[in-house]
C-alpha atoms as a PDB file:
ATOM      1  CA  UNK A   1    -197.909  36.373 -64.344  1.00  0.00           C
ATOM      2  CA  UNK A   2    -197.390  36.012 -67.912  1.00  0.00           C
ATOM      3  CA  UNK A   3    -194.753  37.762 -68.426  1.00  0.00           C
ATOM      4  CA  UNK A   4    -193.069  36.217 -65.069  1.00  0.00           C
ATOM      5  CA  UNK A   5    -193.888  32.445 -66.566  1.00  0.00           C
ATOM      6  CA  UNK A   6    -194.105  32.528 -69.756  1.00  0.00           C
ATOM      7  CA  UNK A   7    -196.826  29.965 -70.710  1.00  0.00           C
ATOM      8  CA  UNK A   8    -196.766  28.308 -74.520  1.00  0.00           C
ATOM      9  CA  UNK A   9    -200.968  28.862 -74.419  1.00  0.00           C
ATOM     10  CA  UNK A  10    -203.507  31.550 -72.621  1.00  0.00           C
ATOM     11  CA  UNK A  11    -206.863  29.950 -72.006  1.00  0.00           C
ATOM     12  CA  UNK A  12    -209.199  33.242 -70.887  1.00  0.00           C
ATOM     13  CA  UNK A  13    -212.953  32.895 -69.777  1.00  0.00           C
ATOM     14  CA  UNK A  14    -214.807  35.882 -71.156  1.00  0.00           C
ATOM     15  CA  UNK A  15    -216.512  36.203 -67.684  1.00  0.00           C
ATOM     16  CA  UNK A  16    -213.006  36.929 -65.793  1.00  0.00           C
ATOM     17  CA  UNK A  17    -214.438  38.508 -62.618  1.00  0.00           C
ATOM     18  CA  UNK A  18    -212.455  41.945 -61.819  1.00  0.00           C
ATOM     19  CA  UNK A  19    -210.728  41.622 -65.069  1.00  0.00           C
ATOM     20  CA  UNK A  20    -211.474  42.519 -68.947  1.00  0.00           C
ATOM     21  CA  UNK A  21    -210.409  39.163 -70.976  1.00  0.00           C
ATOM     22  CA  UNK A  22    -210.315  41.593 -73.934  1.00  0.00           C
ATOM     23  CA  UNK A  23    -208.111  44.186 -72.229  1.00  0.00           C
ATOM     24  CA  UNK A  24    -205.833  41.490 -70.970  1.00  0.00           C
ATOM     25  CA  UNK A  25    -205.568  40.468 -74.342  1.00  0.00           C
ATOM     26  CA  UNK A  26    -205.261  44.169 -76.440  1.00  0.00           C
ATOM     27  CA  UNK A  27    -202.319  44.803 -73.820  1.00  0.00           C
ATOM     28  CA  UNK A  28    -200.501  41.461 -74.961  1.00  0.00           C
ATOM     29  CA  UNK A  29    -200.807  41.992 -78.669  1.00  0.00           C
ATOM     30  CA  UNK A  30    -199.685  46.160 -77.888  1.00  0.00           C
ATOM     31  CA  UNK A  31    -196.674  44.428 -75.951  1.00  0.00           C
ATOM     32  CA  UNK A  32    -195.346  42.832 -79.280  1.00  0.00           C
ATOM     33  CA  UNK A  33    -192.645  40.359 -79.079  1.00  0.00           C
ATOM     34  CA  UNK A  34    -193.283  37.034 -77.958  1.00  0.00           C
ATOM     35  CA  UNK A  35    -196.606  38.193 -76.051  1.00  0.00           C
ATOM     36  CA  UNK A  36    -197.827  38.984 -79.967  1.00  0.00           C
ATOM     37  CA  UNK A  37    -197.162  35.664 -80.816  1.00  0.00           C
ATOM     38  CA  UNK A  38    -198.725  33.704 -77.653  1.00  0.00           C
ATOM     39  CA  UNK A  39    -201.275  31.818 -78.720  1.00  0.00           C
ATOM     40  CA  UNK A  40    -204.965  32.943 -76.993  1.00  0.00           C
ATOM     41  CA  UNK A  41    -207.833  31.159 -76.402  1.00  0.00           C
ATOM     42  CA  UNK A  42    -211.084  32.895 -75.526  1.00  0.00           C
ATOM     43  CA  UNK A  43    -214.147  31.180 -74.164  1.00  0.00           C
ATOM     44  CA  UNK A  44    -217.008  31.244 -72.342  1.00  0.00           C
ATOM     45  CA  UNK A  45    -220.761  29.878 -71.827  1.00  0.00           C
ATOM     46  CA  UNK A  46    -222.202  33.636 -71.915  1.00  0.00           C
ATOM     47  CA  UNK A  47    -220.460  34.519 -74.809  1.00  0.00           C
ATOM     48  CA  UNK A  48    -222.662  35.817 -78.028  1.00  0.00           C
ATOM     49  CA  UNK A  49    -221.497  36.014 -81.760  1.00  0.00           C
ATOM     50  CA  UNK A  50    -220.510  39.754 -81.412  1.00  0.00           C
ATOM     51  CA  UNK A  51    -218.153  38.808 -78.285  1.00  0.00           C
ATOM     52  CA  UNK A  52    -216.548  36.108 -80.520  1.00  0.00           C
ATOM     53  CA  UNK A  53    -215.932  38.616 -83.270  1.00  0.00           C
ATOM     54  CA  UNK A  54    -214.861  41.436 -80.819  1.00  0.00           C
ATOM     55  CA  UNK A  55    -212.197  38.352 -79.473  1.00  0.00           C
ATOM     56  CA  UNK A  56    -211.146  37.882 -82.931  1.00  0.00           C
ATOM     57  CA  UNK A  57    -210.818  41.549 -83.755  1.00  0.00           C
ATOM     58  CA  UNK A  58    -208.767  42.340 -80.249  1.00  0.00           C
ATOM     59  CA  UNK A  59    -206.283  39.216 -80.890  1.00  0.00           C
ATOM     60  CA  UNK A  60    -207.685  35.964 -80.274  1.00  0.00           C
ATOM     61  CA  UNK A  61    -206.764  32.846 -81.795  1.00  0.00           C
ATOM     62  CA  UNK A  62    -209.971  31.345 -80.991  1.00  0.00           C
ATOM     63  CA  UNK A  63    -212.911  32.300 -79.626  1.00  0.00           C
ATOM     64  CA  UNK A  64    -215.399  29.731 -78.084  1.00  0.00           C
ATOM     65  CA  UNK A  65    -218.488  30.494 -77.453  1.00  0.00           C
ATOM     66  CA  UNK A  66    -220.772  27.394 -76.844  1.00  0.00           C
ATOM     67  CA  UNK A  67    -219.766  23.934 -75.618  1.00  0.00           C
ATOM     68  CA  UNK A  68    -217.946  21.853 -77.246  1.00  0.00           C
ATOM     69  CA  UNK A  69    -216.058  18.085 -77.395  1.00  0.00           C
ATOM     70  CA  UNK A  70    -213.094  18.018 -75.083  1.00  0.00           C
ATOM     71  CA  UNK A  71    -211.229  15.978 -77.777  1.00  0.00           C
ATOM     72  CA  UNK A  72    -212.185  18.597 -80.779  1.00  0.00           C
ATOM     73  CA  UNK A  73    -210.923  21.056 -78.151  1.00  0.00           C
ATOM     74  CA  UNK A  74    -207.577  19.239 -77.474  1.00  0.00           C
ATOM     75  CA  UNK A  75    -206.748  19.213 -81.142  1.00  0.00           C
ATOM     76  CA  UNK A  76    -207.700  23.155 -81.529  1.00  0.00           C
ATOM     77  CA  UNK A  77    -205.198  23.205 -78.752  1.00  0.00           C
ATOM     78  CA  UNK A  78    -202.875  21.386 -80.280  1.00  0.00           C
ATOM     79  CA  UNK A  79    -202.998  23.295 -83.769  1.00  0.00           C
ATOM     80  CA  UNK A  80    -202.452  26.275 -82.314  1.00  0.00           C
ATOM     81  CA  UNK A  81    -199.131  25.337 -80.760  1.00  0.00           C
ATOM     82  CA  UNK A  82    -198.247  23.563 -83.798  1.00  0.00           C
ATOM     83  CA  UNK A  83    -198.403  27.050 -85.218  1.00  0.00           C
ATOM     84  CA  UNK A  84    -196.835  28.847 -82.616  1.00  0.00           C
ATOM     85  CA  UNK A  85    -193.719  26.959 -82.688  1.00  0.00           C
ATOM     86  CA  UNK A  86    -190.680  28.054 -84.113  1.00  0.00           C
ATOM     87  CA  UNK A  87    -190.176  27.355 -87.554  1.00  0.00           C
ATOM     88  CA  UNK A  88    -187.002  24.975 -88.032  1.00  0.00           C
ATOM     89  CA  UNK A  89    -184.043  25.722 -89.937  1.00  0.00           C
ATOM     90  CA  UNK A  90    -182.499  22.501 -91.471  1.00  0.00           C
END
C-alpha cells in the first residue's frame, strides 16, 4: 500500500498484529529511493528503551515509546515533513 499511495508520513504501532513494524521498516530503507527518504514514525504503549533504539537502528525517524501531548506530537510531525521536503532551488 505504500508503494501504491505514496503517503508523505508512516505512523507504525510496534504491536502491528501479523506484521513486524521493524521488518516493514528494514524493507523500506533496503528499497532506497523515495521509500529511504519517507519519513517513519514508530510508537507504541509496550514499547521499552531497547525497542526504541532497535527502531532507531532499523530506520526510524522517531521512536515513541510512552505517551505523550498530542500537540508536542503534531509538531514532531510537522518537523519531520519539514525535513522531508524537497529542498528548493531559487
Amino acid at each position: 500500500m505504500i508503494q501504491e499511495e505514496k503517503p508523505a508520513l508512516v505512523i507504525l504501532d510496534y504491536a502491528l498484529p501479523g506484521f513486524s513494524s521493524l521488518a516493514i521498516i528494514r524493507a523500506l530503507r533496503a528499497k532506497g529511493g523515495n521509500n529511504g527518504k519517507l519519513p517513519v514514525v514508530l510508537m507504541g504503549a509496550s514499547m521499552r528503551e531497547e525497542d526504541v533504539l532497535i527502531g532507531l537502528e532499523v530506520g526510524a525517524d522517531l521512536c515513541l515509546a510512552e505517551s505523550f501531548h498530542p500537540q508536542v506530537f503534531v509538531a514532531r510531525i510537522r518537523s519531520l515533513l519539514r525535513r522531508a521536503e524537497p529542498a528548493k532551488v531559487y
